[in-house]
Protein backbone atom coordinates (compact mmCIF):
# COMPACT_ATOMS: atom_id res chain seq x y z
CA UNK A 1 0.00 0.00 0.00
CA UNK A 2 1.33 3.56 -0.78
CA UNK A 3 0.49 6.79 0.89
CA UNK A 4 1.11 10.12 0.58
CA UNK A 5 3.14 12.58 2.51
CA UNK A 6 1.20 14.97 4.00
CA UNK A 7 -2.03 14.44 6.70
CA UNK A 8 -5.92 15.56 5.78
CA UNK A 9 -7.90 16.52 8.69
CA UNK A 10 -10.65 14.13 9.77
CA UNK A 11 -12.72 16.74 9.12
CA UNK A 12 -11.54 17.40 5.49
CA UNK A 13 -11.55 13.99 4.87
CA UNK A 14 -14.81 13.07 6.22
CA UNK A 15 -16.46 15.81 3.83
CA UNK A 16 -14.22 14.09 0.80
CA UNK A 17 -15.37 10.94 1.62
CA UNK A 18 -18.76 12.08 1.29
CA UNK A 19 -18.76 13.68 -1.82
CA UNK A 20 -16.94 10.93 -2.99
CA UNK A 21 -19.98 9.08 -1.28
CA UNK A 22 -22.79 10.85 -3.36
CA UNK A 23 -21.04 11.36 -7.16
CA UNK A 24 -20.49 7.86 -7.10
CA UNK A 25 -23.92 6.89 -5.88
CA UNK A 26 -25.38 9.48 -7.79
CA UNK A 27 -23.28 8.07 -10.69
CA UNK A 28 -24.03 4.66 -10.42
CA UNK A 29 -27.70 5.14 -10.23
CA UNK A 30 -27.66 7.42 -13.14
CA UNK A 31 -25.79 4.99 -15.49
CA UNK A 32 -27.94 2.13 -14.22
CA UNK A 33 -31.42 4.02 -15.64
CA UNK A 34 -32.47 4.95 -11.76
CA UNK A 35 -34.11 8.18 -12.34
CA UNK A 36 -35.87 7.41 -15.81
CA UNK A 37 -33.21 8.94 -17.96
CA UNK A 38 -31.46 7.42 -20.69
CA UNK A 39 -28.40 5.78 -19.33
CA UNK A 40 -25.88 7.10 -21.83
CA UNK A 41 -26.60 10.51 -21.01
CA UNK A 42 -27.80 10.73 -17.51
CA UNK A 43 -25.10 12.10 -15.77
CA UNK A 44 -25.47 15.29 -18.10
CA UNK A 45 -26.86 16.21 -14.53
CA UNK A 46 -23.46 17.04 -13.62
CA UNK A 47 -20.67 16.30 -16.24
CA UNK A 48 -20.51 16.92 -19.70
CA UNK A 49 -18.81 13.89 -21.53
CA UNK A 50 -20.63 13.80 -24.90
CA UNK A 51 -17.17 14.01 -26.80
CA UNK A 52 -16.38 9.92 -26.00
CA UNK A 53 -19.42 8.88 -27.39
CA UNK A 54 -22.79 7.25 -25.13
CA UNK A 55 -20.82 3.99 -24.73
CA UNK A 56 -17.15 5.46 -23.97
CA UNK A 57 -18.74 7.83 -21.42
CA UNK A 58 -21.01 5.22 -19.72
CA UNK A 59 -18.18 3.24 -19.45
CA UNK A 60 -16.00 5.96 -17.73
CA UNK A 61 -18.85 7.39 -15.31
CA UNK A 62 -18.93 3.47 -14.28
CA UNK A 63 -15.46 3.49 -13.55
CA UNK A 64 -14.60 6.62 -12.53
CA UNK A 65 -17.87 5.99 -9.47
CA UNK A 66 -16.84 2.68 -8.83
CA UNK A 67 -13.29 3.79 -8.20
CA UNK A 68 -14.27 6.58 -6.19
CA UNK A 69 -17.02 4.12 -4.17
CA UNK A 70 -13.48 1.85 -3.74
CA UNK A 71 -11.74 4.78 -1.81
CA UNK A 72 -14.98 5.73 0.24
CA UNK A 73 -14.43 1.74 1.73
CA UNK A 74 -10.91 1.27 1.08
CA UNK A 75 -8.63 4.52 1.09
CA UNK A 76 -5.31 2.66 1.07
CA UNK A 77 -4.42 2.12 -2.24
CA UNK A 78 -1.78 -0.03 -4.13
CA UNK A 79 0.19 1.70 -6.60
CA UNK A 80 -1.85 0.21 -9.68
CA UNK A 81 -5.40 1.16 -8.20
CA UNK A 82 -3.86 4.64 -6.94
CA UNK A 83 -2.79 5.58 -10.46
CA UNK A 84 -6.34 4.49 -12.24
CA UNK A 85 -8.22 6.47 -9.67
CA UNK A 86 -6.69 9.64 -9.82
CA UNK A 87 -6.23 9.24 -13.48
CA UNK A 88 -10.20 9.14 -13.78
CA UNK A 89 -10.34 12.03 -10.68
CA UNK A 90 -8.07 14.10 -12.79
CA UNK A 91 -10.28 13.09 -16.51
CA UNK A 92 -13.42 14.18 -14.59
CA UNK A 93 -11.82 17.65 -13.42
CA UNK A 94 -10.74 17.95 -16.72
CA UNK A 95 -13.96 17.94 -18.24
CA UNK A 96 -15.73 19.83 -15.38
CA UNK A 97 -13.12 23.04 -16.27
CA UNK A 98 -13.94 22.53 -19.52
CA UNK A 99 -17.55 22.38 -19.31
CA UNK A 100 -16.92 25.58 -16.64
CA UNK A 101 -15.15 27.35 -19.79
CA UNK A 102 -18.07 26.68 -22.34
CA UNK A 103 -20.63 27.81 -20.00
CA UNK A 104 -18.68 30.89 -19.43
CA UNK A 105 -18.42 31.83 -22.74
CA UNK A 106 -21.53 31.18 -23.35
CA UNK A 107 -21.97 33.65 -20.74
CA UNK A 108 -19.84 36.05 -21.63
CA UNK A 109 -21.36 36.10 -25.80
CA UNK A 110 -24.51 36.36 -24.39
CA UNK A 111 -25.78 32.52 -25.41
CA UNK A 112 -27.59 32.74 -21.88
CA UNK A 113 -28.32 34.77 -18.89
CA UNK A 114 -26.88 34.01 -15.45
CA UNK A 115 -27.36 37.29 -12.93
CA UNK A 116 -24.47 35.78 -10.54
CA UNK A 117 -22.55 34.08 -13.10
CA UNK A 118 -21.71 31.15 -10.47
CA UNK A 119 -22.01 28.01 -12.82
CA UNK A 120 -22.72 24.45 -11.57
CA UNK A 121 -19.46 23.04 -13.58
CA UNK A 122 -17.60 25.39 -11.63
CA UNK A 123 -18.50 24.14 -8.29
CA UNK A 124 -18.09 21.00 -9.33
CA UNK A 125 -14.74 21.97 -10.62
CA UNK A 126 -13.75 23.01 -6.97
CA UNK A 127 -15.02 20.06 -5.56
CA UNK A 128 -13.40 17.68 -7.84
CA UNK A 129 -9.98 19.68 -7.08
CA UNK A 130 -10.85 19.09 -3.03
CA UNK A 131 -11.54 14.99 -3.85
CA UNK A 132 -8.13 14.97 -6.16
CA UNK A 133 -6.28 16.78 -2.73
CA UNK A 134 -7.82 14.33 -0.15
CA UNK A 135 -6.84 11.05 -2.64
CA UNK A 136 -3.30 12.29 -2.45
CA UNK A 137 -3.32 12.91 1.36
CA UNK A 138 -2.66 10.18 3.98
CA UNK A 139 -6.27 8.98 5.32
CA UNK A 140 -6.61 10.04 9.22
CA UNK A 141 -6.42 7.68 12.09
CA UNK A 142 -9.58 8.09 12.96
CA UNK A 143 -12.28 7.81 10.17
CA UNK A 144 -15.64 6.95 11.23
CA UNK A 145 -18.45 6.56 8.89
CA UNK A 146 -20.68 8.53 11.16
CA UNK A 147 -18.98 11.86 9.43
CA UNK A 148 -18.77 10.59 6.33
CA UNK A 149 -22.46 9.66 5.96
CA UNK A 150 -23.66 12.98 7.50
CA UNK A 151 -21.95 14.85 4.56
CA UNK A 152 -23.08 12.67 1.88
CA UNK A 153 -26.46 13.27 3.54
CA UNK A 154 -25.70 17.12 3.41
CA UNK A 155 -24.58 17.28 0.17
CA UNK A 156 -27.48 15.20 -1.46
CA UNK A 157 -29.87 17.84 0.15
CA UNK A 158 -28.00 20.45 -1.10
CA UNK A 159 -27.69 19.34 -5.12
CA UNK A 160 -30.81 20.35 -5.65
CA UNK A 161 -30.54 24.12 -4.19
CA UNK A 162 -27.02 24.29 -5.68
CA UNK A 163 -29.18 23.13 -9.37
CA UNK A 164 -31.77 25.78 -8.61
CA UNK A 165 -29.48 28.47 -7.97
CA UNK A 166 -26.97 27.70 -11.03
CA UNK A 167 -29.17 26.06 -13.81
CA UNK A 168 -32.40 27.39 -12.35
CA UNK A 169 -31.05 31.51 -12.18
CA UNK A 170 -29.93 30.69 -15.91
CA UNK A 171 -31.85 32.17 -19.06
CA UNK A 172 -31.74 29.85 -21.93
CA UNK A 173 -34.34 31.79 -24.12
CA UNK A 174 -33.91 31.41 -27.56
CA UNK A 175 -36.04 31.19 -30.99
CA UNK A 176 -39.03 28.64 -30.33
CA UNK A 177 -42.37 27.47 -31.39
CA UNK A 178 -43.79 27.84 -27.99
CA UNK A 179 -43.48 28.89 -24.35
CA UNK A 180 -44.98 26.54 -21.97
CA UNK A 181 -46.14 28.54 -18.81
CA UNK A 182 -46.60 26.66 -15.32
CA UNK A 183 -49.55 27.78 -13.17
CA UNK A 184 -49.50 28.73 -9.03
CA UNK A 185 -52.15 29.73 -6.95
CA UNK A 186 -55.24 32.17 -7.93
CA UNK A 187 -57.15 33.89 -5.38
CA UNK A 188 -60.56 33.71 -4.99
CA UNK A 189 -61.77 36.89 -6.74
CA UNK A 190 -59.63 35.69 -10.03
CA UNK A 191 -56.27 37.61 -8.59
CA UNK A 192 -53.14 35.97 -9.61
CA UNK A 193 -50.53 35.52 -7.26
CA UNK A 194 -47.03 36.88 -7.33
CA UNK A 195 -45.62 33.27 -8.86
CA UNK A 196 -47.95 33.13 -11.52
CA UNK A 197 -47.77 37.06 -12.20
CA UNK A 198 -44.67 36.76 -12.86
CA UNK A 199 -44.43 33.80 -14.99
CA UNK A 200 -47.25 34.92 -17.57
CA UNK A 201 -45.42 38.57 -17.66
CA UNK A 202 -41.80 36.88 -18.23
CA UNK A 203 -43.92 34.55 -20.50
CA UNK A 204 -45.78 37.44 -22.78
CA UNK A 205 -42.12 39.26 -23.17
CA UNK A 206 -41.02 36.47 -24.52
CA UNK A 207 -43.63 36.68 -27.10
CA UNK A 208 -44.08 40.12 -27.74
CA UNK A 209 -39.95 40.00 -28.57
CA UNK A 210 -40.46 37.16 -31.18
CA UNK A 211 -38.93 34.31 -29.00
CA UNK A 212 -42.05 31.94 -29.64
CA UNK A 213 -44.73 32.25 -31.61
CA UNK A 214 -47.74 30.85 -28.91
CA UNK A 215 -47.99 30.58 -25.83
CA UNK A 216 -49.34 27.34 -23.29
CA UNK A 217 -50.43 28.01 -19.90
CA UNK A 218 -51.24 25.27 -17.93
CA UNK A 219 -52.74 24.49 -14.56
CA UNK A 220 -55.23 24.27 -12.18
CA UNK A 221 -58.46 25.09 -10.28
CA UNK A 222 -57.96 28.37 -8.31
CA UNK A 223 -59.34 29.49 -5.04
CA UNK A 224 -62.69 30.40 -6.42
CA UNK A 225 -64.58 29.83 -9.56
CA UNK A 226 -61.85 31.22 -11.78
CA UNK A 227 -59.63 28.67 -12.99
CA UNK A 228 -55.95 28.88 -13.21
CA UNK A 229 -55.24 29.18 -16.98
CA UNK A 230 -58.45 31.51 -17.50
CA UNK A 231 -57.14 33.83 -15.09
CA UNK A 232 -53.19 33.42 -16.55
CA UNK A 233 -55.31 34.09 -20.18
CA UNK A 234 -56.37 37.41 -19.42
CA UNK A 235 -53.24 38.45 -17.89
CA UNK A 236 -51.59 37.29 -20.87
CA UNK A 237 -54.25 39.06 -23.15
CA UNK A 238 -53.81 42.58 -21.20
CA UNK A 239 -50.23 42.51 -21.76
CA UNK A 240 -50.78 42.10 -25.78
CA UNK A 241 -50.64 38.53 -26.20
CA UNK A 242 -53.45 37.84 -28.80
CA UNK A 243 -56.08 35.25 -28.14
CA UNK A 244 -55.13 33.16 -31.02
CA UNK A 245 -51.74 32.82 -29.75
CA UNK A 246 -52.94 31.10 -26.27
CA UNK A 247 -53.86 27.68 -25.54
CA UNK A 248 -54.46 25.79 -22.60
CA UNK A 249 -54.09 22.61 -20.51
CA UNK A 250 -56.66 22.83 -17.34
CA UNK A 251 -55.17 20.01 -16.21
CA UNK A 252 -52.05 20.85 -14.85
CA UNK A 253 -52.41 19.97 -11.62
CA UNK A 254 -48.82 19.59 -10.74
CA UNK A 255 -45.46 19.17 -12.79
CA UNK A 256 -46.32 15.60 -13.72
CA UNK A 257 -49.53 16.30 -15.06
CA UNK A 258 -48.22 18.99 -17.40
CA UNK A 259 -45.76 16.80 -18.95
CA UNK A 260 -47.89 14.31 -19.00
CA UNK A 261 -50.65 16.65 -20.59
CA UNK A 262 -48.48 18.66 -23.11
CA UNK A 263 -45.85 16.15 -24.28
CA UNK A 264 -47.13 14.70 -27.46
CA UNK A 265 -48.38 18.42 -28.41
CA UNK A 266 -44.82 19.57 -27.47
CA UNK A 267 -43.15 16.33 -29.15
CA UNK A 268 -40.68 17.64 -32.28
CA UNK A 269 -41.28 21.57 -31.41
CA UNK A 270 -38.59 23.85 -29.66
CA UNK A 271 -40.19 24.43 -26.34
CA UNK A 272 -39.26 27.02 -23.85
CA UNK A 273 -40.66 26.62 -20.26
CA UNK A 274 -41.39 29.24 -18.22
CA UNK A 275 -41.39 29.62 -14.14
CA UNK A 276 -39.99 30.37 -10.81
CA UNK A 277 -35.94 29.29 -11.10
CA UNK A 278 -36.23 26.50 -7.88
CA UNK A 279 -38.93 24.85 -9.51
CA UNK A 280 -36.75 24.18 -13.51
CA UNK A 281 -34.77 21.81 -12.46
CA UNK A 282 -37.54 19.60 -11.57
CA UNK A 283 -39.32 20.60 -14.74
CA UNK A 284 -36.54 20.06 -17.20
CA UNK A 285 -35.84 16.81 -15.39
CA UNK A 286 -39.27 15.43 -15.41
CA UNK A 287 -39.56 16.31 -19.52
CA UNK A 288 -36.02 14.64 -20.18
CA UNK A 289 -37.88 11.67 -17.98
CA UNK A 290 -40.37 12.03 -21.37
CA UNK A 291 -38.05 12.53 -23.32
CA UNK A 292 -38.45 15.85 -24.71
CA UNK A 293 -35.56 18.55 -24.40
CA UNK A 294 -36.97 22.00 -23.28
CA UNK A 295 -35.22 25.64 -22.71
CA UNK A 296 -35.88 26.90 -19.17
CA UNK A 297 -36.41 30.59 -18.38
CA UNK A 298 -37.00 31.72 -15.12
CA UNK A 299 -39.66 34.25 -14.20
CA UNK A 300 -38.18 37.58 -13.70
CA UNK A 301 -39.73 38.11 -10.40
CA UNK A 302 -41.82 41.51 -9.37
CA UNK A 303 -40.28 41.90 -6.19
CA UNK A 304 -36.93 41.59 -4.82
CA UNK A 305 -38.07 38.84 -1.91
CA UNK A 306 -38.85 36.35 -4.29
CA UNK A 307 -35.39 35.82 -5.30
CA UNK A 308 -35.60 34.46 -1.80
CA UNK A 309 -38.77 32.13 -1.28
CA UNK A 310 -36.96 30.32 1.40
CA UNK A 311 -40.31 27.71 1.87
CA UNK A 312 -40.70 27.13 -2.09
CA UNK A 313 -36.75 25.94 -2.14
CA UNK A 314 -36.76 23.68 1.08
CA UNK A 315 -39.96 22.22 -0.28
CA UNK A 316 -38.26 21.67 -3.68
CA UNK A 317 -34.90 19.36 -2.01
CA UNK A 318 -37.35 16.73 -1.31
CA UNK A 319 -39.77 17.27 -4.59
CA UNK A 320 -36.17 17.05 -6.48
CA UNK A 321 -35.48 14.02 -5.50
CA UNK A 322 -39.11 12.38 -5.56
CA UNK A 323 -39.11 13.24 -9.41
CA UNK A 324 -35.93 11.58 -9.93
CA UNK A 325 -36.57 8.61 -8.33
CA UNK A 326 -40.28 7.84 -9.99
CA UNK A 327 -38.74 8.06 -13.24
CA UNK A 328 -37.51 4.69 -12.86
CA UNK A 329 -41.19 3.34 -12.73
CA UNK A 330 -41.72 5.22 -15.45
């Protein structure tokens, strides 16, 4: 067995070993079709390996998790199985910096939108950096699992907020056939909500500035006698979207039932989905689960506090990961 020559904090290396912990779970369950998604391309999620091919880069997102799942149980290392784990460590960075770079510059030409400019391939980037450090350190004394599973725990709830705030926050508007417009709660007298406001106003400027041609509200009953999608009509209507440009799906009770509603209307169009950014990740997930590929854009929101709906993203870490895992009974 061969070690390194300088020590990693138990607590360093308890947070290592749970990353380690979740990528190659999260890995593993991707490439294995948990989560409804075509294996060969699941793990777009959180790496970008396209370039090798579906087979090639199934093949390495099995290795690369199983060797990291080796040094979660096992972190001394012979000098064979030392080399062909950091070797896949460092091919992963690789791609996450690259993947970092293209995002960038998408950012930077103006491809997409990102207000903060923090990109998920760039946290990833720092975190693969920090599991590429900890392999090269000598393992700690003590190492418990209790630590170790507490962080994979952590960091599994926090995916989710880390997707809404990088891939959620992004723009990807760009020429379409339609927007597709998620409904939220209407008051009783017909009012809409802030949500909803702001989805069907982010929606009709994306009309009114020739993005799509039509737009597709969908939803539910509201508080009182006016339905969701008649009350998201008229909004739509007053802010000079024509009538013949609106459709609707009044049963959109809930993400499912929109994709479930809208995807063979949607099937072979450019779609652009429209609403709040903690709730895209979910949707883009559940219509890859269909497989149809939409363009997220996130509701520019009214008021400054709902950049902030602290409720709507705790409630989304759990509805995240529901999604995910019903899409392999799908």
């Amino acid at each position: 067995m061969t070690t390194s020559g300088f020590d990693c904090s138990p607590s360093s290396w308890s947070f290592a070993r749970g990353l380690a912990l979740f990528l190659s779970g999260f890995t593993l369950l991707n490439a294995a079709g948990v989560g409804g998604l075509n294996p060969g391309h699941a793990n777009l999620w959180w790496i970008d390996l396209r370039a090798f091919g579906a087979p090639v880069s199934w093949l390495l997102e099995v290795g690369f998790a199983g060797a990291l799942l080796a040094w979660v149980v096992r972190p001394e290392m012979g000098a064979s199985r030392r080399r062909m784990t950091l070797a896949l460590t460092g091919l992963f960075l690789a791609f996450a910096l690259i993947n970092a770079a293209t995002v960038s510059l998408l950012l930077v030409r103006g491809g997409i939108q990102n207000p903060h400019g923090v990109t998920l391939s760039g946290c990833l980037s720092l975190a693969l950096t920090g599991l590429l450090w900890a392999q090269h350190a000598r393992p700690p004394v003590q190492r418990g699992w209790g630590n170790t599973l507490a962080a994979g725990a952590i960091i599994a709830l926090g995916f989710p907020l880390l997707q809404a705030f990088c891939f959620g926050k992004t723009d990807y508007r760009r020429p379409a056939q339609v927007a597709l417009v998620l409904g939220a709660r209407v008051y009783a007298d017909g009012q809409l909500s802030d949500a909803v406001a702001d989805r069907v106003r982010t929606a009709a400027e994306l009309y009114r500035e020739g993005w799509v041609e039509r737009l597709i509200v969908s939803g539910g009953p509201g508080d009182g006698a006016v339905h969701e999608t008649e009350a998201m009509q008229r909004y739509a209507e007053s802010l000079g979207v024509p009538a013949s440009a609106l459709s609707a799906d009044p049963l959109g009770f809930n993400t499912a039932a929109t994709v479930k509603n809208t995807r063979i209307q949607l099937a072979g169009q450019r779609v652009l989905v429209v609403s709040e950014f903690y709730h895209l990740p979910r949707l883009k997930l559940a219509f890859a689960q269909a497989g149809i590929e939409v363009f997220t854009v996130p509701a520019k929101p009214d008021h400054w506090l709902r950049n902030w709906p602290i409720r709507s993203l705790i409630r989304e870490v759990p509805a995240f990961w529901l999604y995910w895992w019903r899409g392999s009974a799908r």
